[in-house]
N, C-alpha and C. Protein backbone atom coordinates (compact mmCIF):
# COMPACT_ATOMS: atom_id res chain seq x y z
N UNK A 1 -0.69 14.63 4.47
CA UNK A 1 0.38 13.95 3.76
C UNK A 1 -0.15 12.64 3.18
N UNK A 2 0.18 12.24 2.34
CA UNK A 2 -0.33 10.96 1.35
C UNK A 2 0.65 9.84 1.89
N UNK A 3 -0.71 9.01 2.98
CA UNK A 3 -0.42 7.65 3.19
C UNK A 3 0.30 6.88 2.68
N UNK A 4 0.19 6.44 1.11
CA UNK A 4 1.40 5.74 0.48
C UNK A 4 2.70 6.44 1.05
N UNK A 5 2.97 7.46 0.57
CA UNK A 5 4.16 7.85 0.73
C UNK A 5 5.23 7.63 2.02
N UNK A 6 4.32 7.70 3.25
CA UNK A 6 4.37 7.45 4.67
C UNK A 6 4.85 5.90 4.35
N UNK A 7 4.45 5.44 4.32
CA UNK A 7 4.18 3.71 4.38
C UNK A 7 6.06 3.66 3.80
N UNK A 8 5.91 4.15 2.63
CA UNK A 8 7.15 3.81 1.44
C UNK A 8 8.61 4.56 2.11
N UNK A 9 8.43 5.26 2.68
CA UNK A 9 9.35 5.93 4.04
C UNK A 9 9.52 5.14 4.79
N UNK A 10 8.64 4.85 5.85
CA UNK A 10 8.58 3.91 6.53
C UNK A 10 9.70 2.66 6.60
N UNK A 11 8.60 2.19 5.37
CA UNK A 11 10.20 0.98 4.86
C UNK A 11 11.34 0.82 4.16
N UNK A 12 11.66 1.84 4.16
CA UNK A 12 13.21 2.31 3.63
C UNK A 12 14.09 2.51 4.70
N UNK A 13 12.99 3.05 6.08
CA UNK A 13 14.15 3.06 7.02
C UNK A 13 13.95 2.12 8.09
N UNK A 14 12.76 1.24 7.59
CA UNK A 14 12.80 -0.27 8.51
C UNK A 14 13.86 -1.26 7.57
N UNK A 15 13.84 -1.28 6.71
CA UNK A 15 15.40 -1.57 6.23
C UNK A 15 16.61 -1.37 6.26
N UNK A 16 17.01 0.16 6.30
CA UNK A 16 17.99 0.36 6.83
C UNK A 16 18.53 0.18 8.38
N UNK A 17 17.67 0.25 9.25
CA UNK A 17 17.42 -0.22 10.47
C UNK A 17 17.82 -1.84 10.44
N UNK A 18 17.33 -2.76 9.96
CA UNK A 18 17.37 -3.97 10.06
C UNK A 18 18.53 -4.05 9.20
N UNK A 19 19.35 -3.79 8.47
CA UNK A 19 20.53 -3.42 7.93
C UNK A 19 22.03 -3.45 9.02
N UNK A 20 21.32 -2.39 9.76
CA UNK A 20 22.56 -2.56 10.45
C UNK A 20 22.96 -2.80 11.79
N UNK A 21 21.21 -3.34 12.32
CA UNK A 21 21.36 -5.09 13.28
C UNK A 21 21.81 -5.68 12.48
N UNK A 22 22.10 -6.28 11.54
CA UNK A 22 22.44 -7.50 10.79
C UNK A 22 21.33 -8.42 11.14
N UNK A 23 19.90 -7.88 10.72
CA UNK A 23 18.73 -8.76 11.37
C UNK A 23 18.22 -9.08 9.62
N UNK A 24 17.36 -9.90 9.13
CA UNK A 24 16.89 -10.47 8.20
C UNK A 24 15.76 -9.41 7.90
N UNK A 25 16.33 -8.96 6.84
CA UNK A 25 15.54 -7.62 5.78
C UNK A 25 15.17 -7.99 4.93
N UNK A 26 14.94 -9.15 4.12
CA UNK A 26 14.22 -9.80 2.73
C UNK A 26 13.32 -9.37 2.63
N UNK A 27 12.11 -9.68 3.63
CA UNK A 27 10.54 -8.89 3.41
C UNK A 27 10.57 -7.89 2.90
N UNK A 28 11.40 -6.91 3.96
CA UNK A 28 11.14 -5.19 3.31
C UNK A 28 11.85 -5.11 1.99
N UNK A 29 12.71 -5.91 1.46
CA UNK A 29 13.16 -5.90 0.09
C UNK A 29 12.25 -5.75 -0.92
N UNK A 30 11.40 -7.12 -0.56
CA UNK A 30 10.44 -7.48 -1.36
C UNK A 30 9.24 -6.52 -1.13
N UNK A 31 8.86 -6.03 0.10
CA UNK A 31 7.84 -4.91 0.04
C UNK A 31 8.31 -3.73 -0.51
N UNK A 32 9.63 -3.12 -0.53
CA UNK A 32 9.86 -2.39 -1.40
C UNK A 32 10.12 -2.55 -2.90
N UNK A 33 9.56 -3.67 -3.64
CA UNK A 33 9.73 -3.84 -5.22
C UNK A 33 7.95 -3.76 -4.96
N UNK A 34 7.45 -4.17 -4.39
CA UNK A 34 5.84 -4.15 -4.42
C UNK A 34 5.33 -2.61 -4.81
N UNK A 35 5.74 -1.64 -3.44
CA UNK A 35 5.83 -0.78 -3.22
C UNK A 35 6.07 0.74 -4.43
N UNK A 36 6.49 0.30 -5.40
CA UNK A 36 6.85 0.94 -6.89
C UNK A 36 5.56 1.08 -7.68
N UNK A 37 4.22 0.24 -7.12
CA UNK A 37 3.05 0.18 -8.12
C UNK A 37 2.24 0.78 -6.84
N UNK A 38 2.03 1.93 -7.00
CA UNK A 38 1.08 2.81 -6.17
C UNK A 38 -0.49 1.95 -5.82
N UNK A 39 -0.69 1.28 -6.79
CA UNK A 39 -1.99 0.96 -6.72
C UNK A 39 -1.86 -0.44 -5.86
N UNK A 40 -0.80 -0.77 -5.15
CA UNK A 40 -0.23 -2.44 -4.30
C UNK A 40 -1.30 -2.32 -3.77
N UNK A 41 -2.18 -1.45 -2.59
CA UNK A 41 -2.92 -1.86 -1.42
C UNK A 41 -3.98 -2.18 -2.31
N UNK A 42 -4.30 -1.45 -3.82
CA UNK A 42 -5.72 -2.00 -4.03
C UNK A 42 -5.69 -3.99 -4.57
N UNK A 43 -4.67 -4.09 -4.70
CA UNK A 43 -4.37 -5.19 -5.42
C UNK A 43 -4.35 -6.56 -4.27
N UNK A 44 -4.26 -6.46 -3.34
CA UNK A 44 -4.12 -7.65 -2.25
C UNK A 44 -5.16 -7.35 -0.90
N UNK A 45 -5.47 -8.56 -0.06
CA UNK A 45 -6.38 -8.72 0.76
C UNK A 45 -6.02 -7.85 2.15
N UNK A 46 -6.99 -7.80 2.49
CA UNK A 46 -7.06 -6.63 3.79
C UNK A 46 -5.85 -7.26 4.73
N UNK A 47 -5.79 -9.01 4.71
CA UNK A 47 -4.94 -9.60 5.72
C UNK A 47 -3.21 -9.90 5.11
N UNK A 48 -3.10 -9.47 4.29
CA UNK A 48 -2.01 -9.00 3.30
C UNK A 48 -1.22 -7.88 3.47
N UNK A 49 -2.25 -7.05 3.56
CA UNK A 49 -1.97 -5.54 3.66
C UNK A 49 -1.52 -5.71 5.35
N UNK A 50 -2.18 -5.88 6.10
CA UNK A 50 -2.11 -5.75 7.77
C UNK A 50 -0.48 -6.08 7.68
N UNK A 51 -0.29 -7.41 6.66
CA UNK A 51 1.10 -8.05 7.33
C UNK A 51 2.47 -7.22 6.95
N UNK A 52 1.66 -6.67 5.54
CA UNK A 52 2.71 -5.60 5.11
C UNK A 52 2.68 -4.12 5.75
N UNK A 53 1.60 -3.74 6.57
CA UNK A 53 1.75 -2.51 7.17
C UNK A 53 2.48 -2.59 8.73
N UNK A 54 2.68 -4.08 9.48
CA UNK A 54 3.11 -4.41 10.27
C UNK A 54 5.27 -4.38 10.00
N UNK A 55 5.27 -5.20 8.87
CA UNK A 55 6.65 -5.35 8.60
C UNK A 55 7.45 -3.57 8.27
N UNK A 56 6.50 -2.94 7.76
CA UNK A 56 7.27 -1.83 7.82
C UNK A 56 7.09 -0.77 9.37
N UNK A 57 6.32 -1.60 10.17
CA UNK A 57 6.64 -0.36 11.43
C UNK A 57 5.65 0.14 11.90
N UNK A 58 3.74 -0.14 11.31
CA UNK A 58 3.21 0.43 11.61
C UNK A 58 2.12 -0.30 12.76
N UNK A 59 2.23 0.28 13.66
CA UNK A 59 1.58 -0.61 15.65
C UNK A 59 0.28 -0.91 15.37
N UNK A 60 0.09 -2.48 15.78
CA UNK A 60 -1.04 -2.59 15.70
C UNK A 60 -2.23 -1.90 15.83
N UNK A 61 -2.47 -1.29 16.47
CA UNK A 61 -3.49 -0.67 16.78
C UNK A 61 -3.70 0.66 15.99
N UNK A 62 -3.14 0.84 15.19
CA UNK A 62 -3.36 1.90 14.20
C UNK A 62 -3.32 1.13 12.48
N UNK A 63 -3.15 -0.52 12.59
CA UNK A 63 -3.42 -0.56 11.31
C UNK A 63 -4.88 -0.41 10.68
N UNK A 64 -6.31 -0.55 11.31
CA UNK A 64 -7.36 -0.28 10.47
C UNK A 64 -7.03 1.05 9.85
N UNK A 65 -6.62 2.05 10.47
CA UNK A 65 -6.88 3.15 10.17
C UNK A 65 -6.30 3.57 9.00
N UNK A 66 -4.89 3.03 9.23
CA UNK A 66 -3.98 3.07 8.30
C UNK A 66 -4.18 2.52 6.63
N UNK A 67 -4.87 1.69 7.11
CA UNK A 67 -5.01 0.81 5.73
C UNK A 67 -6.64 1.12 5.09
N UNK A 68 -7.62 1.94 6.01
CA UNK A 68 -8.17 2.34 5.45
C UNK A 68 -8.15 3.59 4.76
N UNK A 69 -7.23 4.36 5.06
CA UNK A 69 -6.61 5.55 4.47
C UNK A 69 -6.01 5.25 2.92
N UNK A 70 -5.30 4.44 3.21
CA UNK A 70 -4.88 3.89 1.69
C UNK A 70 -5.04 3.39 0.59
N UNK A 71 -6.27 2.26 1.51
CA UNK A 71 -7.99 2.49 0.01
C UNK A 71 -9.05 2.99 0.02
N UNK A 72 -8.89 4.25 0.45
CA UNK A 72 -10.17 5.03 0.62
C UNK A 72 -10.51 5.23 -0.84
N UNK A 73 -12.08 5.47 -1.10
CA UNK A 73 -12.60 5.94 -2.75
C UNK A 73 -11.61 6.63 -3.40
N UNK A 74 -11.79 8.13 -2.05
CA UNK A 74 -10.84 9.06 -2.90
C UNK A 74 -9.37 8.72 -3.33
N UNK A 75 -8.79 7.98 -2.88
CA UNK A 75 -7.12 7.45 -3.51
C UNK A 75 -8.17 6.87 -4.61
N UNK A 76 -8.56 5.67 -4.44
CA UNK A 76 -9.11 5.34 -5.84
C UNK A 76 -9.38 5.99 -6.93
N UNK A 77 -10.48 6.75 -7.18
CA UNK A 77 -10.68 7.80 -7.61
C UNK A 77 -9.55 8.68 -8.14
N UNK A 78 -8.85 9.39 -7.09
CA UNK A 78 -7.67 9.76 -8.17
C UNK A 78 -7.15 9.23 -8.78
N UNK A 79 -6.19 7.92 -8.11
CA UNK A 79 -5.19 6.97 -9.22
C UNK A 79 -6.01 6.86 -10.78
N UNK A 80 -7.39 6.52 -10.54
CA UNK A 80 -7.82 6.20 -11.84
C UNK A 80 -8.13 7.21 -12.95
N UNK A 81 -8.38 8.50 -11.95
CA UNK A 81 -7.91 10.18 -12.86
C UNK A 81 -6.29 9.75 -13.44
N UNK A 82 -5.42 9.23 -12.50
CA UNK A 82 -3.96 9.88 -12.96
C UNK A 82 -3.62 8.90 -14.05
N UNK A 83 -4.43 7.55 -14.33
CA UNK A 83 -4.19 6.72 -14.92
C UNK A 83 -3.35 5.38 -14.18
N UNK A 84 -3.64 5.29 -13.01
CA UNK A 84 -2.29 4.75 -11.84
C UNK A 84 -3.20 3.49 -11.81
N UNK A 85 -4.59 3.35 -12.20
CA UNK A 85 -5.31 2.59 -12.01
C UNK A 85 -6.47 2.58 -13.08
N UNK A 86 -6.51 0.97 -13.29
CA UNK A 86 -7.61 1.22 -14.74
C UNK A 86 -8.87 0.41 -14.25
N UNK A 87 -9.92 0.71 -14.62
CA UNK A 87 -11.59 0.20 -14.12
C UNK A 87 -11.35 -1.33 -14.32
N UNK A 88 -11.09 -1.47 -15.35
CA UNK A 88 -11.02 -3.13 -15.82
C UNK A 88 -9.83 -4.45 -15.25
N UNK A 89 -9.00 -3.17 -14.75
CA UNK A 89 -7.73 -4.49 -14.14
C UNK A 89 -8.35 -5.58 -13.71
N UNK A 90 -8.27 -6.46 -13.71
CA UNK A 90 -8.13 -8.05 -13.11
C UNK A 90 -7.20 -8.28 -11.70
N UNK A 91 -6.59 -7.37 -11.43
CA UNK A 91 -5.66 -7.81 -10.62
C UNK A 91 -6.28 -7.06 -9.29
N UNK A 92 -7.73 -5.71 -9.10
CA UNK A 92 -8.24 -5.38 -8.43
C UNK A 92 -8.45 -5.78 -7.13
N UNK A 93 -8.52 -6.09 -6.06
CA UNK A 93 -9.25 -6.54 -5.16
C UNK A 93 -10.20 -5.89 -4.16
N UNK A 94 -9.49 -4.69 -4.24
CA UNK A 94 -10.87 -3.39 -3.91
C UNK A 94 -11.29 -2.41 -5.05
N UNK A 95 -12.04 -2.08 -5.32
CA UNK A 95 -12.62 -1.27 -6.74
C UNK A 95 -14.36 -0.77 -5.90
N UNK A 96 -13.82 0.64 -6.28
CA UNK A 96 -15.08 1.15 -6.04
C UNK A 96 -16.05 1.60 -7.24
N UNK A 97 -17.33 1.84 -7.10
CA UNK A 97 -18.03 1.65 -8.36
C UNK A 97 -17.88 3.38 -9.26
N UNK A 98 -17.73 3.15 -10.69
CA UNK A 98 -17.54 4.19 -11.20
C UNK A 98 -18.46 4.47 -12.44
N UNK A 99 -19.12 5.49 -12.51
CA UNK A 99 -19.99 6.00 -13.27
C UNK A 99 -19.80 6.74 -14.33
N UNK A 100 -20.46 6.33 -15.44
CA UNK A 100 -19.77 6.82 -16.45
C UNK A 100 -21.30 7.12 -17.14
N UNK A 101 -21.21 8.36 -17.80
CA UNK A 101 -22.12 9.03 -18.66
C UNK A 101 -22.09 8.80 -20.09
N UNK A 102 -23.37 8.20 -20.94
CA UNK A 102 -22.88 7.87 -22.30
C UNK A 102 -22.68 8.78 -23.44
């Protein structure tokens, strides 16, 4: 099953959850407008990501794994097949190297 997707589940129902404690849900608000650009994990720092894989639910001890799943080459690699991700963004913060034939 595709990690993003997990994650984006995740915090829909760590929101709704915190919804109806009447506990303070802003974060997951805001991680869910993040959350709309598939390519979020490549775009921010490993200690970024931890805080956002924490707020939606996921136990410490499974975030390396987690978050290395989500920028692995191959996600890379595809997004930038699907067009979800372009070589040149600026906004990158993980980018793996891509080869191109002239």
């Amino acid at each position: 099953m595709d990690e993003f997707k997990v994650i984006v589940v995740m915090n829909e129902t760590m929101l709704e959850m915190l919804k109806e404690k009447k506990e303070n849900y802003e974060k997951n608000l805001k991680i869910q407008q993040y959350l709309k650009d598939e390519a979020f994990f490549f775009k921010i720092d490993k200690i970024r990501a931890y805080n956002v894989l924490q707020c939606v639910g996921v136990k410490q001890k499974r975030l390396e794994d987690v978050y290395k799943k989500l920028v692995a080459p191959k996600v890379f690699y595809d997004m930038l097949q699907q067009g979800k991700i372009r070589e040149d963004d600026k906004n990158l913060v993980i980018k793996y190297k891509t080869y191109r034939t002239k």
